[in-house]
C-alpha atoms as a PDB file:
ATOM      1  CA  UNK A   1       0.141  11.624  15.181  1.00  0.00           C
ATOM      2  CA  UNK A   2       0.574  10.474  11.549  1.00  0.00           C
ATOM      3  CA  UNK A   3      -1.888  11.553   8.747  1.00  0.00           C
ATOM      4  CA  UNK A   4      -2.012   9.560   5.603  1.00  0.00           C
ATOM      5  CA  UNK A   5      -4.155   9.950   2.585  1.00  0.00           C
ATOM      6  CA  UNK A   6      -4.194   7.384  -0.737  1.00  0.00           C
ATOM      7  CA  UNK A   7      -5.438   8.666  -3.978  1.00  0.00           C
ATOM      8  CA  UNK A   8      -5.327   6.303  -7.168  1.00  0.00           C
ATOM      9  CA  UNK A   9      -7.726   3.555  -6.726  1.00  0.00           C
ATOM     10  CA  UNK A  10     -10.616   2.970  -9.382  1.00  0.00           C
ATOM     11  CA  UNK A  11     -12.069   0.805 -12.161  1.00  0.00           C
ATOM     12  CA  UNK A  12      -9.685  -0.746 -14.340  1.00  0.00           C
ATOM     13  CA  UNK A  13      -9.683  -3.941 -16.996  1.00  0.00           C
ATOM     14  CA  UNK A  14      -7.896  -7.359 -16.197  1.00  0.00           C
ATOM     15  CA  UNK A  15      -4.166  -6.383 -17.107  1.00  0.00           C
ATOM     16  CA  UNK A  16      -4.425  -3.192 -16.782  1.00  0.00           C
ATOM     17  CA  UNK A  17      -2.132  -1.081 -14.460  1.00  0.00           C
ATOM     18  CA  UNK A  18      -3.179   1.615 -11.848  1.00  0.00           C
ATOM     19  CA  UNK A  19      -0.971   3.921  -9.580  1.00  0.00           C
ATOM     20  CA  UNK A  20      -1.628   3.803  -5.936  1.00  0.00           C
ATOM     21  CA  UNK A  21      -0.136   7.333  -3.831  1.00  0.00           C
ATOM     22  CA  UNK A  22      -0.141   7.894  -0.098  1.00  0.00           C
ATOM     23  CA  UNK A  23       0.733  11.029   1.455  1.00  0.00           C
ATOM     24  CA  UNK A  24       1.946  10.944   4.952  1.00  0.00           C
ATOM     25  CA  UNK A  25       1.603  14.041   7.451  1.00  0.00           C
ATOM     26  CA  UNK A  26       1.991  14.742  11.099  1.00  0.00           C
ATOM     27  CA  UNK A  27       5.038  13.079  12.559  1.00  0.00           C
ATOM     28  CA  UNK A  28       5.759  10.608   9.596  1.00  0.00           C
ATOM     29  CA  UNK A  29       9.354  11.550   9.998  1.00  0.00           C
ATOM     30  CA  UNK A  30       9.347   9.766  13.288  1.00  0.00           C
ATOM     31  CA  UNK A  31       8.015   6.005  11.365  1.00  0.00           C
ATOM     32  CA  UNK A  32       9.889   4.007   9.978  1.00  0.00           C
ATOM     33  CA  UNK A  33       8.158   2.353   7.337  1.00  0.00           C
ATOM     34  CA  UNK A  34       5.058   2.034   5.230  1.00  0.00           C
ATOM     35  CA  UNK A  35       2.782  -0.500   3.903  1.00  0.00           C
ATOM     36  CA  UNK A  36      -0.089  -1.352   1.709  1.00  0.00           C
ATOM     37  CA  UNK A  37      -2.669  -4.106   2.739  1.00  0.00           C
ATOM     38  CA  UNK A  38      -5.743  -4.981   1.324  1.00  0.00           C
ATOM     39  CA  UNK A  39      -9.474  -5.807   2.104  1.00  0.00           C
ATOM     40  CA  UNK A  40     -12.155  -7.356   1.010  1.00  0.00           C
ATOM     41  CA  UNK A  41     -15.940  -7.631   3.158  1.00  0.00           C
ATOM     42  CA  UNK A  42     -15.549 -11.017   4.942  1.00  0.00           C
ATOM     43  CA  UNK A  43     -11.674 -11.206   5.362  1.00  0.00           C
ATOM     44  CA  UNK A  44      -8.966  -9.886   7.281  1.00  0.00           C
ATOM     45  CA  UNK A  45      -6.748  -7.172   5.931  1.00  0.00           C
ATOM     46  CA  UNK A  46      -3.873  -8.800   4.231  1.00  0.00           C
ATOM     47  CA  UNK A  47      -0.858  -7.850   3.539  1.00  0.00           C
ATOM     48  CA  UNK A  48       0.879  -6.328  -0.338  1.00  0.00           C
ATOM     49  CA  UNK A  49       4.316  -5.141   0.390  1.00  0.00           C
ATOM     50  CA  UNK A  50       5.899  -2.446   3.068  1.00  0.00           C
ATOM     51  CA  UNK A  51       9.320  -0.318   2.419  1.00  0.00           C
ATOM     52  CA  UNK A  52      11.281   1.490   5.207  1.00  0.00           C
ATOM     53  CA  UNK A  53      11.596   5.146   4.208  1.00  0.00           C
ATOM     54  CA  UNK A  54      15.452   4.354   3.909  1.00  0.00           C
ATOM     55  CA  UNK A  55      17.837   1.373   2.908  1.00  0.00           C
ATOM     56  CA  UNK A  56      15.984  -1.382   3.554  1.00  0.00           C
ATOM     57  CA  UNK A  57      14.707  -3.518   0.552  1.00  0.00           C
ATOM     58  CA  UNK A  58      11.079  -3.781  -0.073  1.00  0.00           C
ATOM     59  CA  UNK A  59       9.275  -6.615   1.034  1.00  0.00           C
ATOM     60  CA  UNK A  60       6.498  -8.204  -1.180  1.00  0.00           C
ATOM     61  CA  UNK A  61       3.545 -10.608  -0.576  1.00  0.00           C
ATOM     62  CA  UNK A  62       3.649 -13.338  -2.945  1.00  0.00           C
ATOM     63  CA  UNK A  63       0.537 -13.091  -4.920  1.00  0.00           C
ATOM     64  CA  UNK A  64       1.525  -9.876  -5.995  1.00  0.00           C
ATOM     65  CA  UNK A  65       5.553 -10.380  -6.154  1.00  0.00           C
ATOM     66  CA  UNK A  66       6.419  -9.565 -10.456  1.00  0.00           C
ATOM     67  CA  UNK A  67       3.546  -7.067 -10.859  1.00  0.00           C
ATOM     68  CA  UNK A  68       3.714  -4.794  -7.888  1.00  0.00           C
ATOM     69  CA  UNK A  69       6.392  -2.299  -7.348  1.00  0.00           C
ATOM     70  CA  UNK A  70       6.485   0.204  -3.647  1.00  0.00           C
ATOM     71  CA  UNK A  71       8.522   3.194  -3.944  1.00  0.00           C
ATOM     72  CA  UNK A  72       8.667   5.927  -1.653  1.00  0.00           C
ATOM     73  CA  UNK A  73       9.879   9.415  -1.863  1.00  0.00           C
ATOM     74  CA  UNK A  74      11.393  10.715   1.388  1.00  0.00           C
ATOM     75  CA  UNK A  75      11.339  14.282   0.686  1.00  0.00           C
ATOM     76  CA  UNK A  76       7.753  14.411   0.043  1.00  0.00           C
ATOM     77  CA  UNK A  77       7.120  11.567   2.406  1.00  0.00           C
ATOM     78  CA  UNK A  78       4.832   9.592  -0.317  1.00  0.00           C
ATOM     79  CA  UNK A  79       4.493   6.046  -0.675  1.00  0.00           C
ATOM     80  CA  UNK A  80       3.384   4.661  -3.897  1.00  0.00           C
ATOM     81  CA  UNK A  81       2.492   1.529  -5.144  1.00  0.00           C
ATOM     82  CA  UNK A  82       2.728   0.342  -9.393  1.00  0.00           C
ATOM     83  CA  UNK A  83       0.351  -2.246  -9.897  1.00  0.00           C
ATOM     84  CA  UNK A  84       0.501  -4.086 -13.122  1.00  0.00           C
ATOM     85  CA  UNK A  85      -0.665  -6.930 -15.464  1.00  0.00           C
ATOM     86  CA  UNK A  86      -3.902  -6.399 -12.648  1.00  0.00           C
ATOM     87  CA  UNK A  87      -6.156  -9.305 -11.818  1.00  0.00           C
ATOM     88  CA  UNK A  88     -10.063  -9.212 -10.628  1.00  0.00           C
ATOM     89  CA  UNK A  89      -8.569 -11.326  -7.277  1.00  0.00           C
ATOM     90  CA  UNK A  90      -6.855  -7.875  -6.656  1.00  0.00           C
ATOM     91  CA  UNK A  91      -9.713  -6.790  -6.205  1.00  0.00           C
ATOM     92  CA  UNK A  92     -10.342  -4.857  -2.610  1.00  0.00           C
ATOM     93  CA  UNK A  93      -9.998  -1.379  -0.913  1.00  0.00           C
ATOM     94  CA  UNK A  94      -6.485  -0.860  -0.559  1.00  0.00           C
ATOM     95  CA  UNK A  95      -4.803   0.977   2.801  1.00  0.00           C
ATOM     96  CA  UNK A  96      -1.748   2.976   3.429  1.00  0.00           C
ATOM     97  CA  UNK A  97      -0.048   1.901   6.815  1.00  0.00           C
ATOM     98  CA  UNK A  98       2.788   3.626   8.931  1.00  0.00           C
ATOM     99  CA  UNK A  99       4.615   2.471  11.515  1.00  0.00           C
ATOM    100  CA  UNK A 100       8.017   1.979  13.442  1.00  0.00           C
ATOM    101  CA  UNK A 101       9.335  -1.933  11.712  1.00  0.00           C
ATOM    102  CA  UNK A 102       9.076  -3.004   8.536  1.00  0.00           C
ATOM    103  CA  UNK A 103       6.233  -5.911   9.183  1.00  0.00           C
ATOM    104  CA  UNK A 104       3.835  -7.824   7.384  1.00  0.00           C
ATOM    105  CA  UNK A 105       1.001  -8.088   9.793  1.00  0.00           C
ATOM    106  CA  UNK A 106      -1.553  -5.412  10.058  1.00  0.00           C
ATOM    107  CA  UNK A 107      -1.086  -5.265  13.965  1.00  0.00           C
ATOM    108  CA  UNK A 108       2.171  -3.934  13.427  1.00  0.00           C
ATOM    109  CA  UNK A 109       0.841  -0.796  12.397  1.00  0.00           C
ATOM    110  CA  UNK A 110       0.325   2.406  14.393  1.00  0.00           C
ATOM    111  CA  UNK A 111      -0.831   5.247  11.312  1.00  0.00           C
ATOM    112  CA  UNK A 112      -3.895   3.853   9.050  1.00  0.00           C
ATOM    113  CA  UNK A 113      -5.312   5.883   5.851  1.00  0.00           C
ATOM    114  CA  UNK A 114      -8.843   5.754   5.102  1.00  0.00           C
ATOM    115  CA  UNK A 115      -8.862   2.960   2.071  1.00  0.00           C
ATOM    116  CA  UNK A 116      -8.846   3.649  -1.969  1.00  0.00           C
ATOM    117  CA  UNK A 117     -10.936   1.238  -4.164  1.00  0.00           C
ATOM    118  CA  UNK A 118      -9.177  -0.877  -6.657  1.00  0.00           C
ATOM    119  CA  UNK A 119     -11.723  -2.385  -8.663  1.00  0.00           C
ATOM    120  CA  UNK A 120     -10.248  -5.346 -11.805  1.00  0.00           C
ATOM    121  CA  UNK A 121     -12.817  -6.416 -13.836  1.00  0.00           C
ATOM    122  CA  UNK A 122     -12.888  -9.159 -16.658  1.00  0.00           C
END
């Protein structure tokens, strides 16, 4: 099993920036990559960016390609995600995903945190 726990989320003005972390436990050694999706009430979880824990590049969804940044520290097995120049449309509860490809579809998935609030106001 795979634990993982964000921290970072809250309230913060149209371009601001906030700092997303995810700390992975258990067996994380064993994925091989990490995501971020997003959710608002009504839709289906949709996807932000993912990086393996080595080499790979990350991979970005559009809408936030330019003012996201993933970075991951291996050591520490933390996943974090730079979000700047913020919009309200980014809006949503953001999650912290694990799992064994580097995919952009929530099914993909095996390891699911429990969701920090990002909140963009005018």
């Amino acid at each position: 099993q795979v634990q993982l726990v964000e921290s970072g989320g809250g309230l913060v003005q149209a371009g601001g920036s906030l700092r997303l972390s995810c700390v992975a436990s258990g067996r994380a050694s064993n994925t091989v990559a990490m995501g971020w999706f997003r959710q608002v009430p009504g839709k289906e979880r949709e996807f932000v960016a993912a990086a393996g824990w080595t080499g790979s590049s990350p991979n970005y969804a559009d809408s936030v390609k330019g003012r996201f940044t993933v970075s991951r520290t291996y050591a520490s097995k933390t996943l974090y995600l730079q979000m700047n120049s913020l919009k309200p449309e980014d809006t949503a509860v953001y999650y912290c995903a694990a799992g064994y490809s580097m995919a952009v579809v929530a099914g993909a998935y095996n390891y699911w945190g429990q969701g920090t609030q990002v909140t963009v106001s005018l």
